[in-house]
Protein backbone atom coordinates (compact mmCIF):
# COMPACT_ATOMS: atom_id res chain seq x y z
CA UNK A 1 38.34 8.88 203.63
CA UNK A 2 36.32 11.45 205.25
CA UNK A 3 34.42 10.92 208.98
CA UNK A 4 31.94 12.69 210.88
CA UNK A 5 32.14 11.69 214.39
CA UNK A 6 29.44 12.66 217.28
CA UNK A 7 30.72 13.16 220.62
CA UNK A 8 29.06 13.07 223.92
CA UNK A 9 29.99 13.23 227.23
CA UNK A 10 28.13 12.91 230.82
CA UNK A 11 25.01 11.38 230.45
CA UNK A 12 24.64 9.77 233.94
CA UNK A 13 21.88 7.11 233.07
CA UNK A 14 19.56 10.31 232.64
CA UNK A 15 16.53 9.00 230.26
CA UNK A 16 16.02 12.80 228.86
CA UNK A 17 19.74 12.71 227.52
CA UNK A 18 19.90 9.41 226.08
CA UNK A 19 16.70 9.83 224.24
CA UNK A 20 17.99 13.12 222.72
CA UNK A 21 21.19 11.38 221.37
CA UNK A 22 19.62 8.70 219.83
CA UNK A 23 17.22 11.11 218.05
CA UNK A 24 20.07 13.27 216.95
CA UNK A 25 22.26 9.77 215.60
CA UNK A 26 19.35 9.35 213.59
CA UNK A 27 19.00 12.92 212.23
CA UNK A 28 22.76 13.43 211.21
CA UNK A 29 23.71 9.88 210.85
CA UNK A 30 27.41 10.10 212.07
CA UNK A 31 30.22 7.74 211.09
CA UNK A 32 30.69 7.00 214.90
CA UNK A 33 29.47 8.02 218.33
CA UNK A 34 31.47 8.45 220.76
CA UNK A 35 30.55 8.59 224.73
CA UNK A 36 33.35 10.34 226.58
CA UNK A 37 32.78 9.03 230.35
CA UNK A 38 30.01 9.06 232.44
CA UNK A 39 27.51 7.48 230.35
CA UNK A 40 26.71 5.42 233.77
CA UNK A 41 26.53 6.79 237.04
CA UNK A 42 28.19 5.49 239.77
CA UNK A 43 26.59 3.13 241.91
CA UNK A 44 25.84 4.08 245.18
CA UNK A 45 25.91 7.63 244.30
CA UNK A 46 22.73 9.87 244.44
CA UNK A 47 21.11 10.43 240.95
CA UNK A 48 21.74 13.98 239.28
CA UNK A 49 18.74 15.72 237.78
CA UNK A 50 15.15 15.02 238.66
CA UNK A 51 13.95 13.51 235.25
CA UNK A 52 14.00 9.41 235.47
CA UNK A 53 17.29 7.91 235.62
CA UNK A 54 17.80 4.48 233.34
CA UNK A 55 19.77 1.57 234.80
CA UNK A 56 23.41 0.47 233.45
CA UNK A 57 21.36 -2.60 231.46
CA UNK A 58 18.47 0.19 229.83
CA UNK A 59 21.72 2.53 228.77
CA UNK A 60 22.93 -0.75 226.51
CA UNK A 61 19.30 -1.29 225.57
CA UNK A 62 18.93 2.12 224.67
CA UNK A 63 21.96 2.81 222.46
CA UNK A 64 21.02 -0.44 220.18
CA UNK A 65 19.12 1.87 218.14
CA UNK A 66 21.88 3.81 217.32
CA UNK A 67 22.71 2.40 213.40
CA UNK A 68 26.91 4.15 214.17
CA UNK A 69 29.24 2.06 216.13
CA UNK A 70 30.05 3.23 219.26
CA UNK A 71 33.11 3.77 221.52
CA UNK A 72 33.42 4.09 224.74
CA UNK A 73 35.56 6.28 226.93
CA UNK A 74 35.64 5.70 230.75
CA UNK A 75 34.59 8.67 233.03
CA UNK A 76 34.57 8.92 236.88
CA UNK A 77 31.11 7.40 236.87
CA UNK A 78 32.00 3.84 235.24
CA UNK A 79 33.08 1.63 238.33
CA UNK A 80 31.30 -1.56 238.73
CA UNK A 81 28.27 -0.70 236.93
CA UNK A 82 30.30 -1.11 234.00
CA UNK A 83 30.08 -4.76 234.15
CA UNK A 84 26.16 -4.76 234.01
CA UNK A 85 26.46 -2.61 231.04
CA UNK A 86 29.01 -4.53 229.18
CA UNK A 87 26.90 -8.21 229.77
CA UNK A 88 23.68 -6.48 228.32
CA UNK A 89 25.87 -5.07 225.54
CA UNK A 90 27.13 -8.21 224.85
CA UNK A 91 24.06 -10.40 224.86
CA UNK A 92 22.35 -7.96 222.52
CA UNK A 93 25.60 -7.54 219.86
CA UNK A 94 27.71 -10.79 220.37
CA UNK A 95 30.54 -8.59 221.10
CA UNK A 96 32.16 -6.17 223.76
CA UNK A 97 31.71 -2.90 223.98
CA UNK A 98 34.90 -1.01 222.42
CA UNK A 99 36.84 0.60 224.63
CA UNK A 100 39.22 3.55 224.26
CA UNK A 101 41.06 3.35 227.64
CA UNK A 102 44.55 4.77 226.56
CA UNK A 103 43.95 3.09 222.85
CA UNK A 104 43.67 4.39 219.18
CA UNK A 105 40.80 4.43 216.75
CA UNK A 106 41.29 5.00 212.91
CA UNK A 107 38.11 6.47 212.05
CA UNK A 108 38.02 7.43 208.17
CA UNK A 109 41.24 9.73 208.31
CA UNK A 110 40.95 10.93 211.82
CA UNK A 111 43.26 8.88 214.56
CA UNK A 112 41.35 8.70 217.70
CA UNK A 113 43.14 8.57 221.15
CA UNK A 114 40.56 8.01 224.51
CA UNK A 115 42.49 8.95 227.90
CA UNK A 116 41.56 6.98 230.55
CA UNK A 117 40.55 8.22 233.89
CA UNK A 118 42.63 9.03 236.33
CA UNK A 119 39.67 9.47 239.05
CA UNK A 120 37.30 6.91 240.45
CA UNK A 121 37.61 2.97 240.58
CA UNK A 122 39.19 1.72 236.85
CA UNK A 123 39.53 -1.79 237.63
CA UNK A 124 35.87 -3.04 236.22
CA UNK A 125 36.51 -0.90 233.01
CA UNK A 126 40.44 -1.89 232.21
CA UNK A 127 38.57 -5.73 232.26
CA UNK A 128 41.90 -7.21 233.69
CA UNK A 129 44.27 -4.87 231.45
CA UNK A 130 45.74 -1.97 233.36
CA UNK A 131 47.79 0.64 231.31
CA UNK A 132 50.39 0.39 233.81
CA UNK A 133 51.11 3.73 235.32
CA UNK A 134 48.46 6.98 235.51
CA UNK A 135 51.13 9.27 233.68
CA UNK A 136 50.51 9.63 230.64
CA UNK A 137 53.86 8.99 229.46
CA UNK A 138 53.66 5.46 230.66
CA UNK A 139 51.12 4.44 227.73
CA UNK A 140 51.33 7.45 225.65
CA UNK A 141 54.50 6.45 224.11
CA UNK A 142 54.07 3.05 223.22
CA UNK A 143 50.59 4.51 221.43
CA UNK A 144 52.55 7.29 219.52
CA UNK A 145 55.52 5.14 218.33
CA UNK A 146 52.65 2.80 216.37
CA UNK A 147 50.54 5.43 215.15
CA UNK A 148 52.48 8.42 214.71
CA UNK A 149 50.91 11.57 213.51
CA UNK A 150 47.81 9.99 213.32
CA UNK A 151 47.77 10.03 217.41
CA UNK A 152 47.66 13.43 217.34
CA UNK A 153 44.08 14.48 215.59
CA UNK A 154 41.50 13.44 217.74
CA UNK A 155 41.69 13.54 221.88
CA UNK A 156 38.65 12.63 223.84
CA UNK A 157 39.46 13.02 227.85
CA UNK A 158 36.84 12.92 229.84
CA UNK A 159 38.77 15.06 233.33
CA UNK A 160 38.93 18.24 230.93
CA UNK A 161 43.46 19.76 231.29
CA UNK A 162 43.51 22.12 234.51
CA UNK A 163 44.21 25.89 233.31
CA UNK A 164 41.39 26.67 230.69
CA UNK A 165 38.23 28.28 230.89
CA UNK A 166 36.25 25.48 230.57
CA UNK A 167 36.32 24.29 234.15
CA UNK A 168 36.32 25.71 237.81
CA UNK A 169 39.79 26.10 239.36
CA UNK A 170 39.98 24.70 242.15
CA UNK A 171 37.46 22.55 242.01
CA UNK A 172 36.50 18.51 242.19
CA UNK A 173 35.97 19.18 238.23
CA UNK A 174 39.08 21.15 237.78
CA UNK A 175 40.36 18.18 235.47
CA UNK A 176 43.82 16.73 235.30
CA UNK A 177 47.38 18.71 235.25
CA UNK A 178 49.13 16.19 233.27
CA UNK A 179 46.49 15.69 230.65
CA UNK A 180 47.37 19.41 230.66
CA UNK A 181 51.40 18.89 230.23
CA UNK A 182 50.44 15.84 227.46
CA UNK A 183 49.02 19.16 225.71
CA UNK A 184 51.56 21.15 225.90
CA UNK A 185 54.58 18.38 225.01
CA UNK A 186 51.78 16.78 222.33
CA UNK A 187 50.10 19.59 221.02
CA UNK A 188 47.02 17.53 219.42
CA UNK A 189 44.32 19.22 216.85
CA UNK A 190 41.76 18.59 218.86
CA UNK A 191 40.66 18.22 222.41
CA UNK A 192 37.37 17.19 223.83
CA UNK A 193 36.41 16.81 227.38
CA UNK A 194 33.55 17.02 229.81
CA UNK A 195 33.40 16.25 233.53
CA UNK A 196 32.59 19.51 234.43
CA UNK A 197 29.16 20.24 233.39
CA UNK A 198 28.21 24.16 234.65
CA UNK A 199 31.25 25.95 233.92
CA UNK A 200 30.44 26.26 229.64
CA UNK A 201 27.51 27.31 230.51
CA UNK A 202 27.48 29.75 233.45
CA UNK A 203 30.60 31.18 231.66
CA UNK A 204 29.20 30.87 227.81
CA UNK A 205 32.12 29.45 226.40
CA UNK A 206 32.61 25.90 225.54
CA UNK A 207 35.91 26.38 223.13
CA UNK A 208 39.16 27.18 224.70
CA UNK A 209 43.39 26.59 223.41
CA UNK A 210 45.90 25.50 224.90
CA UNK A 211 49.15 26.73 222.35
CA UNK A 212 47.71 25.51 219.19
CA UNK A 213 45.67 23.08 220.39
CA UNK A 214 41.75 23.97 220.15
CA UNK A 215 39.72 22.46 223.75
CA UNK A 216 36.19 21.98 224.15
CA UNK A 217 34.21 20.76 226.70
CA UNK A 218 30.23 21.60 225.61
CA UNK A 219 28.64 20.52 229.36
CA UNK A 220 25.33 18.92 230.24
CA UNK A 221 22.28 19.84 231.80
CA UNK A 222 20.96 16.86 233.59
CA UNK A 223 17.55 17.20 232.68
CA UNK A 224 18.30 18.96 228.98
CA UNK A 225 18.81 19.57 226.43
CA UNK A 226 21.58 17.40 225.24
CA UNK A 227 25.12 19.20 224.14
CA UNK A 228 27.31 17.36 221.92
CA UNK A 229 30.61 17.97 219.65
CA UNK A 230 30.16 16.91 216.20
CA UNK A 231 33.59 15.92 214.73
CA UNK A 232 34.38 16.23 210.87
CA UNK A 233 37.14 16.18 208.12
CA UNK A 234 37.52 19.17 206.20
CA UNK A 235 38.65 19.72 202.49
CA UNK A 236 42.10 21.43 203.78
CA UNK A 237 42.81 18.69 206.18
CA UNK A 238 41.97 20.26 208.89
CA UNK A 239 39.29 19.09 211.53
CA UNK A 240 35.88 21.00 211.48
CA UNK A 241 33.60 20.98 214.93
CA UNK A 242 30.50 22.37 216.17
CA UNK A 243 28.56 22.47 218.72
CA UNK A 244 25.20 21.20 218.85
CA UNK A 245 21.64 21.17 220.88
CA UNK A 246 19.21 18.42 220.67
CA UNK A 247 16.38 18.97 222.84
């Protein structure tokens, strides 16, 4: 069965962004959405941007009006604001959120893996299950040996793998060495990231590989337009992406 999955990453509470995803969910009318970390902003932390900034409770409020389901992948920015999020969630859907935090997602015929973290506080988001170990290798293979092949389609990361164009060297945003080695031992279809929001777009390149493994990481302007990864299945098996703009 066939899926077209919209991925976003970096949205930071920013009112702009979160009103230009829901108006593109209801223009293309994806399968699922998927929001790939930082779809809060850390508390504590000074706001990004200068447009108006939404609080963890008007994020869940605001994503109700998205008909997809959603999944949810744990940036650098989810710490304790996650729990505000999750108990509007929750009194609005009579469920949890659904996490990807080192899990699997069959969606259609694409497998699904979300990395967790490996920056900021996890404890809030993990909700009392750790993975138990940051390697990868410490969850990875328990998560390969159920789902096989189908673990290696889909990755959403939200620290983008150090070494590509797609982020600064040497930098808080560099991203993560071993979700770099998981690429190279793994070598998945598809990778996509964020974290690092300037780089794709000072440099002009949001697509990058690592071996046979394609990489993208679209960034985000604060204050807009929105830049998302729509995911789909393709006729020769293969997975198709673009990029797209929503003002």
């Amino acid at each position: 069965m066939s899926a077209r999955i919209l991925i976003v990453t970096d949205l930071h509470q920013r009112a702009v962004l979160y009103a230009a995803l829901l108006k593109l969910a209801a223009e293309i009318k994806p399968d699922v959405v998927i929001l790939g970390g930082d779809f809060l902003h850390g508390t504590g932390l000074p706001p990004y941007g200068s447009t108006p900034q939404l609080t963890p409770m008007q994020c869940s409020v605001e994503l109700q009006e998205i008909a997809a389901p959603l999944l949810f992948v744990r940036g650098n920015h989810e710490d304790e604001n996650w729990f505000e999020f999750r108990d509007a969630w929750k009194a609005l859907h009579t469920s949890a959120p659904v996490r990807l935090n080192g899990g699997f997602a069959m969606i259609g015929d694409i497998g699904v893996v979300g990395f967790p973290c490996a920056m900021g506080h996890e404890a809030a988001f993990s909700e009392g299950d750790p993975l138990g170990g940051e390697h990868y290798q410490y969850w990875f293979r328990n998560l390969f040996a159920n789902h096989g092949d189908d673990a290696m389609r889909l990755w959403i990361m939200h620290e983008p793998p150090t070494g590509t164009r797609l982020s600064a060297a040497g930098s808080p945003v560099e991203g993560n060495s071993w979700w770099r080695d998981a690429i190279e031992e793994h070598q998945p279809e598809l990778v996509v990231c964020g974290h690092d929001h300037t780089t794709p777009m000072d440099r002009g390149v949001w697509l990058d590989q690592i071996g046979t493994t394609n990489v993208i990481n679209v960034g985000q302007n604060m204050d807009g337009p929105l830049h998302v990864t729509l995911v789909e299945s393709s006729g020769s098996g293969r997975l198709k992406f673009e990029k797209l703009v929503m003002a």
